[in-house]
Protein backbone atom coordinates (compact mmCIF):
# COMPACT_ATOMS: atom_id res chain seq x y z
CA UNK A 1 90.11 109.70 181.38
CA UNK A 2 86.82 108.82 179.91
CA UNK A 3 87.17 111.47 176.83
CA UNK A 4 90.60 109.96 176.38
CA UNK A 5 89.84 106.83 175.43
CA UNK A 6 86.36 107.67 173.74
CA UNK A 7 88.44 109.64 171.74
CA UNK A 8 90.87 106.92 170.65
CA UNK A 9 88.06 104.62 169.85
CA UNK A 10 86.78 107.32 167.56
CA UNK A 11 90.11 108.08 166.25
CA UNK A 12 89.87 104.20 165.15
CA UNK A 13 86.78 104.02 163.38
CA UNK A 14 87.73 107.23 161.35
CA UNK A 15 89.40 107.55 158.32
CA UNK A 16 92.27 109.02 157.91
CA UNK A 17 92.43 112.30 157.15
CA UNK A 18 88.89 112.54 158.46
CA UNK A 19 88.12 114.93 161.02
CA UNK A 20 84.75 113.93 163.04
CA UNK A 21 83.07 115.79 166.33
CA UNK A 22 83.38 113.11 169.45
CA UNK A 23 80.28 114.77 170.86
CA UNK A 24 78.42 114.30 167.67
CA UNK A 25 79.55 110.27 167.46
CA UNK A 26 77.98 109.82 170.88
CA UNK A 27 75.38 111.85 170.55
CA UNK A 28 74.44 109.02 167.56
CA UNK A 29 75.46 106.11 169.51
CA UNK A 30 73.12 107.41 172.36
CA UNK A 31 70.20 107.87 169.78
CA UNK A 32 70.46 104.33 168.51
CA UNK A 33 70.56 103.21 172.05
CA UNK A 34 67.25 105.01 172.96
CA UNK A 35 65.76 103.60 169.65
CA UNK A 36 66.80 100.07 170.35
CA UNK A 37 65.75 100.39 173.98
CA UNK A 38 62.17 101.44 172.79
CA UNK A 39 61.72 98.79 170.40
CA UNK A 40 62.68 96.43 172.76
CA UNK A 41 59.97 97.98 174.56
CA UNK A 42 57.79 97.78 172.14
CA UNK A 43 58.09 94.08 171.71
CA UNK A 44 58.11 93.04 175.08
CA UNK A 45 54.91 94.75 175.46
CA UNK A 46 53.39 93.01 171.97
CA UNK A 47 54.75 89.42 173.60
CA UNK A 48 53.00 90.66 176.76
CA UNK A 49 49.57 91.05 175.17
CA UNK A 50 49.68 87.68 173.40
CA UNK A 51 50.22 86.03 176.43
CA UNK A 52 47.37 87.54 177.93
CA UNK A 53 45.22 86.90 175.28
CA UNK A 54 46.15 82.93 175.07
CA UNK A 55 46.00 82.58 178.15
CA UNK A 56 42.37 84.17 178.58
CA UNK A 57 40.99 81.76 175.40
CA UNK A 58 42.29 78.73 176.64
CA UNK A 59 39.98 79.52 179.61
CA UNK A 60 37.85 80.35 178.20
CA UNK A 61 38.05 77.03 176.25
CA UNK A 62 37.49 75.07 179.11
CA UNK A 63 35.05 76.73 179.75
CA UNK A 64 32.65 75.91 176.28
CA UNK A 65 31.74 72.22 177.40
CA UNK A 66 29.83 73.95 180.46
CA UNK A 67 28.25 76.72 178.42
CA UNK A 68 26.86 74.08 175.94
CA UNK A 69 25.48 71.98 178.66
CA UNK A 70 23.54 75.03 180.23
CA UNK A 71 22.61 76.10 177.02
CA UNK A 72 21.07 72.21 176.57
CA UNK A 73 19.46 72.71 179.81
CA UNK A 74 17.46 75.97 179.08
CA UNK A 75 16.40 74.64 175.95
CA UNK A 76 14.59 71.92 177.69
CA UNK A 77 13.29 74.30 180.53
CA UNK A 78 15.67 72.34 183.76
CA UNK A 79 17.31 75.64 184.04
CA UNK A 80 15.22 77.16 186.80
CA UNK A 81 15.95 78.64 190.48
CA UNK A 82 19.15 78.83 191.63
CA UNK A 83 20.89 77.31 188.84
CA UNK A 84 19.17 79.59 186.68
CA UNK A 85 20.36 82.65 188.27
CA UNK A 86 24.09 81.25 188.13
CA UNK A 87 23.93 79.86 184.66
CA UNK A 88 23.00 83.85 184.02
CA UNK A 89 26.36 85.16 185.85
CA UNK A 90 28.35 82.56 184.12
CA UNK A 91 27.20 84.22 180.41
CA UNK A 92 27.43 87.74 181.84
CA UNK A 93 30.68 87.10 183.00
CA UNK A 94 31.88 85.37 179.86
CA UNK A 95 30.41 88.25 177.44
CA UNK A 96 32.06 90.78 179.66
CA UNK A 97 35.25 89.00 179.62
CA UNK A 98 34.91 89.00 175.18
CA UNK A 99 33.34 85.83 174.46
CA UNK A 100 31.45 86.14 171.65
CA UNK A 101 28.73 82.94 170.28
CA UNK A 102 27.83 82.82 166.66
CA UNK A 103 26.22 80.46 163.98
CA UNK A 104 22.84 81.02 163.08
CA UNK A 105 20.49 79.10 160.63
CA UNK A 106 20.69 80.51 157.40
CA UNK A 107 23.54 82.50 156.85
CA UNK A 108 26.09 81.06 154.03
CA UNK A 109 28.51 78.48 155.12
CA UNK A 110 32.09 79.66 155.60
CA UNK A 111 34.76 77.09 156.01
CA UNK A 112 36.60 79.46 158.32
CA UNK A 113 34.11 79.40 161.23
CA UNK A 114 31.99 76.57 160.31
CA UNK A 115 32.70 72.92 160.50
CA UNK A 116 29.91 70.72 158.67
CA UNK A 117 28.67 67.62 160.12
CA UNK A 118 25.93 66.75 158.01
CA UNK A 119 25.32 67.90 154.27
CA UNK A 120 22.06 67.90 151.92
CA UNK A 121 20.84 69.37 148.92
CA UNK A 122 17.96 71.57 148.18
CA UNK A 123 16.81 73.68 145.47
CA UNK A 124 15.93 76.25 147.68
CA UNK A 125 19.06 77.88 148.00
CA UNK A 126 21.32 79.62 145.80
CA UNK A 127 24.85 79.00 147.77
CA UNK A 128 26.15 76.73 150.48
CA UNK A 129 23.82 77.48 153.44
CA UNK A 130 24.24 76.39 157.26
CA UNK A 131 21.03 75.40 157.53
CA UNK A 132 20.65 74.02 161.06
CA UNK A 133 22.95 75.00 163.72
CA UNK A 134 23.88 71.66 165.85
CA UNK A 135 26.26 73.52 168.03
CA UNK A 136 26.85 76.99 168.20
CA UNK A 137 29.95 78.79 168.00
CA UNK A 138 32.31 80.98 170.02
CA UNK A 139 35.09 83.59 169.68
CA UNK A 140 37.20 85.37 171.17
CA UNK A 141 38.71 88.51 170.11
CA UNK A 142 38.45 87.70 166.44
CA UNK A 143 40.16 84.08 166.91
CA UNK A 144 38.34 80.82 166.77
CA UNK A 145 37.40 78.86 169.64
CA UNK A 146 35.59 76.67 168.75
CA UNK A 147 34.50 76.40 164.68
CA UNK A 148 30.00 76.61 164.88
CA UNK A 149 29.15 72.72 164.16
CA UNK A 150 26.46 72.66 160.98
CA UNK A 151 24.19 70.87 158.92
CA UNK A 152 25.19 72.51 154.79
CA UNK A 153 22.48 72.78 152.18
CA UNK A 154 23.55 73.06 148.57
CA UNK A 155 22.11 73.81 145.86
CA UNK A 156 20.56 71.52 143.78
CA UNK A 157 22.69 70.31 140.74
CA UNK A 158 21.84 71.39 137.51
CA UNK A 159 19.35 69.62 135.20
């Protein structure tokens, strides 16, 4: 019964006077099914990966307010102990996990992944430089955290 009435709904899509193999029309339809299936695939697994990935920053976001403060707290030597040995697993784990810190003094200030707080001019450099670092950093998997905050040097105007 099937071939029946897969052959009337070919006959209907044919012209007239048209002669066309039913096995070949489904063989088609059955292609374009597999293709659509796997795209479908294909995107779900994309979507999949985003959502991963957003949800693993915005972690990973709450988490920079306790990286700066035990960053502030070696820098004044009160990381020590105990707290010194978990302040280490909390960076290890964070590194491990694709959290990347940058900003360092002296490279040339890029409005995509710095934010300037504080601006000067010197003759001592030739382009816009970050020239102090007033908080660092971070990435994740090539997106932005959190912009590094800087002071930017210019160069001196012209005489």
């Amino acid at each position: 019964m099937t071939e029946n009435t897969t052959e009337e709904v070919v006959e209907d899509v044919v012209e007239p006077g048209q002669e066309t193999d039913p096995v070949a029309t489904l063989t088609a339809d059955l292609q374009r099914l597999q293709a659509e299936y796997a795209n479908y695939r294909k995107r779900v697994e994309r979507d999949r990966a985003v959502a991963h990935e957003s949800a693993v920053g915005a972690v990973l976001t709450e988490l920079l307010a306790l990286l700066d403060d035990v960053d502030r707290a070696e820098q004044h030597g009160e990381l020590t102990g105990g707290f010194k040995a978990v302040a280490d697993q909390l960076n290890s784990i964070t590194s491990r996990i694709g959290l990347e810190k940058y900003g360092t003094a002296g490279e040339a200030f890029d409005p995509q992944i710095h934010e300037a707080l504080m601006h000067d001019e010197s003759a001592d450099v030739a382009v816009a430089t970050a020239s102090k670092i007033l908080q660092p950093g971070y990435k994740y998997k090539e997106r932005i955290l959190r912009p590094a905050r800087v002071a930017v040097t210019d160069p001196a105007a012209g005489e």
